[in-house]
Protein backbone atom coordinates (compact mmCIF):
# COMPACT_ATOMS: atom_id res chain seq x y z
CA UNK A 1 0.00 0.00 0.00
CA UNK A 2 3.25 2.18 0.47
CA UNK A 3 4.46 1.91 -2.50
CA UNK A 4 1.16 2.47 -4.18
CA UNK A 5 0.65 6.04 -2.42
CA UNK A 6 4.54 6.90 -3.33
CA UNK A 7 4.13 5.82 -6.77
CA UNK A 8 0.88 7.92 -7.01
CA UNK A 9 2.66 10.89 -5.18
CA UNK A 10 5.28 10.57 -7.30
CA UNK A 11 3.24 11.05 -10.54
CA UNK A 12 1.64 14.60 -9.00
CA UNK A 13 5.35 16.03 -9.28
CA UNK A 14 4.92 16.88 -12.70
CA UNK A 15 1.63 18.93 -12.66
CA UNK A 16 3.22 20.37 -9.44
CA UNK A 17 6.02 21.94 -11.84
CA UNK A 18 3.73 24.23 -13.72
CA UNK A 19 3.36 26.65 -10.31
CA UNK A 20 7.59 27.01 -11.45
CA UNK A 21 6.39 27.82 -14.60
CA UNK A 22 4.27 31.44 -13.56
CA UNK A 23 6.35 33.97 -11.44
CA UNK A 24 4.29 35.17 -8.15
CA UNK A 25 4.46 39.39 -8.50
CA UNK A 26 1.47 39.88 -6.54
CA UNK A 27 -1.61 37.99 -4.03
CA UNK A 28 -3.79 37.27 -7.14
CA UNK A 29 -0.99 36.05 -9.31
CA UNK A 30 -0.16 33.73 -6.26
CA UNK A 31 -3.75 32.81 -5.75
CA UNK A 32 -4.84 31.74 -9.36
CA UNK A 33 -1.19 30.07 -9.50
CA UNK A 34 -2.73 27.99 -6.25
CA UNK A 35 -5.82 27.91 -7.84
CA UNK A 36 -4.46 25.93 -11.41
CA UNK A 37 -2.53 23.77 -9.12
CA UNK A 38 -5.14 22.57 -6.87
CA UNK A 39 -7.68 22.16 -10.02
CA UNK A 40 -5.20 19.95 -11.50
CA UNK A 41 -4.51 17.70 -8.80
CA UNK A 42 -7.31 17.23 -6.47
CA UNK A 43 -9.42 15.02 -8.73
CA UNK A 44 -6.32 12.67 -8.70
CA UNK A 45 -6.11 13.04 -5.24
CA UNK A 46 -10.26 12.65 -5.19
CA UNK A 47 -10.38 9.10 -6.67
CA UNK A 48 -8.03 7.95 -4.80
CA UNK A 49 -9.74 8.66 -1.20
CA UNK A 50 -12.61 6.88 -2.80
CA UNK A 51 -10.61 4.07 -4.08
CA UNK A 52 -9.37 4.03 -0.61
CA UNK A 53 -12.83 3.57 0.99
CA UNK A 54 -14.31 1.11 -1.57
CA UNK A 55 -11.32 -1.05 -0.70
CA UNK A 56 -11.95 -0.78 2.43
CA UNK A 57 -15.53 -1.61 2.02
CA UNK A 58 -14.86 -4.17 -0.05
CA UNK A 59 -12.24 -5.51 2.94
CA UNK A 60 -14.92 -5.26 5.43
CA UNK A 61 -17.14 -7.44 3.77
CA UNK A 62 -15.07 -10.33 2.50
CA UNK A 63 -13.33 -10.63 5.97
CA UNK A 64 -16.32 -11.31 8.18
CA UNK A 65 -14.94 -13.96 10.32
CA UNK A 66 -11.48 -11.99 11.12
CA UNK A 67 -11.88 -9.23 13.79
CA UNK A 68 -7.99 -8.05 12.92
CA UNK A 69 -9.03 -8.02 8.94
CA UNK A 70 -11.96 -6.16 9.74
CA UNK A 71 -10.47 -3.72 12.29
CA UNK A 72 -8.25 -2.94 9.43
CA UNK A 73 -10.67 -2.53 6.72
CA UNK A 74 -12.21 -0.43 9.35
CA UNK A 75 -9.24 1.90 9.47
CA UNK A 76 -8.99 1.97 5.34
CA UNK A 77 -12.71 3.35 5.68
CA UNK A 78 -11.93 6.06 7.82
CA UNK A 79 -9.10 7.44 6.36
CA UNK A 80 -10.82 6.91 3.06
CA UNK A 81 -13.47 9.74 4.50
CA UNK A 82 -10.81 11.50 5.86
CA UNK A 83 -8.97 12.24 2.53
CA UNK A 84 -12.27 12.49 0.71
CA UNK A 85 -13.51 15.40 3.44
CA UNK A 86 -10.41 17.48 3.36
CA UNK A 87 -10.07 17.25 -0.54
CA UNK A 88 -13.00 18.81 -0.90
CA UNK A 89 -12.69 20.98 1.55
CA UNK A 90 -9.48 22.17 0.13
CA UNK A 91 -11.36 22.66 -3.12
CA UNK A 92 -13.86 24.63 -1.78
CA UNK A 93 -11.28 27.00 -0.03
CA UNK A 94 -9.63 27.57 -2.95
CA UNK A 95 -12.84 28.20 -5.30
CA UNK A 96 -13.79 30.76 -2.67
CA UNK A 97 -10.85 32.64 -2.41
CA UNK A 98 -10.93 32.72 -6.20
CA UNK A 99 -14.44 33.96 -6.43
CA UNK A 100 -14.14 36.47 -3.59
CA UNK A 101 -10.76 37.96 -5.42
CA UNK A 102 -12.30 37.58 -8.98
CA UNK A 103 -9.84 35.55 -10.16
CA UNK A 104 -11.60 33.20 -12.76
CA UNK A 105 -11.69 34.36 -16.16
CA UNK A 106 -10.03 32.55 -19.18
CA UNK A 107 -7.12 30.83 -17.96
CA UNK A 108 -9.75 29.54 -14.53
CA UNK A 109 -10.00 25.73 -13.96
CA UNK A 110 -13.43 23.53 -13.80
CA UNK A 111 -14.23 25.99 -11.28
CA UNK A 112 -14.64 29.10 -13.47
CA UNK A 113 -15.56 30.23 -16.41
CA UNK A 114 -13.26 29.37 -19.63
CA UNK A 115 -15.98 31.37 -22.03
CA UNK A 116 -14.66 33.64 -23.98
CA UNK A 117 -17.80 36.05 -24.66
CA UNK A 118 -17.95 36.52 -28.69
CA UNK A 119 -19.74 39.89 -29.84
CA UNK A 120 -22.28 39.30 -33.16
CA UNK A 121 -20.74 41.55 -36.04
CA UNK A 122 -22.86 44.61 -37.06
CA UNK A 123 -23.80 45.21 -40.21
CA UNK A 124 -21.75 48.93 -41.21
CA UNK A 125 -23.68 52.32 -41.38
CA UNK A 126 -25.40 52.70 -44.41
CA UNK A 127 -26.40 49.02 -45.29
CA UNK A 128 -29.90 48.44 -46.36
CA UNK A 129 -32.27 48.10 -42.98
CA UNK A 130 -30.21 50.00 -40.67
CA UNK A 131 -30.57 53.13 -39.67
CA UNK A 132 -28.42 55.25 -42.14
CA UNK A 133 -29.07 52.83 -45.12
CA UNK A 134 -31.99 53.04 -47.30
């Protein structure tokens, strides 16, 4: 189970690198720096607090005659909360700090808007059914 959570730990270095790639002048530049960061990883981090939990679950219910199996499956459950609890609430924090700052915008995660608003061409002064035209 070690190895698993290094190996998965290890694989979040990467997306961690793009914080290295924006240079922090200011709070908001900080902030939506934070906010890219935590967009990219906590889903990762997400699925596997609930791939924590259903293993324990699934633990739990295939060791019914062993009280140390289930203790332990017990455990996996908790923690599996645990992570899945503070993820989120991490995720929240950040979204809120984002919002109350006004940092989404083009470049915002899953948690903003990414619309870029598109104005509809007008037709030029003096075309026919406007008001200069004929």
């Amino acid at each position: 189970m070690k190895k698993l959570l290094a190996s998965l730990s290890a694989s979040a270095l990467p997306v961690l690198a793009f914080a290295q790639t924006t240079t922090a002048t200011d709070a908001f530049t900080l902030l939506r720096v934070l906010q890219n960061v935590v967009d990219a990883v906590i889903p990762f981090v997400i699925g596997l607090a609930v791939l924590v939990f259903i293993y324990g679950v699934f633990n739990f219910v295939t060791s019914a005659g062993d009280e140390e199996a289930r203790a332990g499956a017990k455990q996996l459950i908790i923690w599996g909360i645990i992570g899945i609890f503070v993820m989120v609430s991490v995720w929240g924090l950040v979204n809120i700090l984002s919002r109350t700052f006004n940092l989404t915008g083009v470049n915002a995660g899953p948690g903003g808007s990414s619309v870029i608003p598109v104005s509809t061409p007008r037709p030029p002064t003096g075309a026919p059914g406007t008001p200069g035209g004929n």
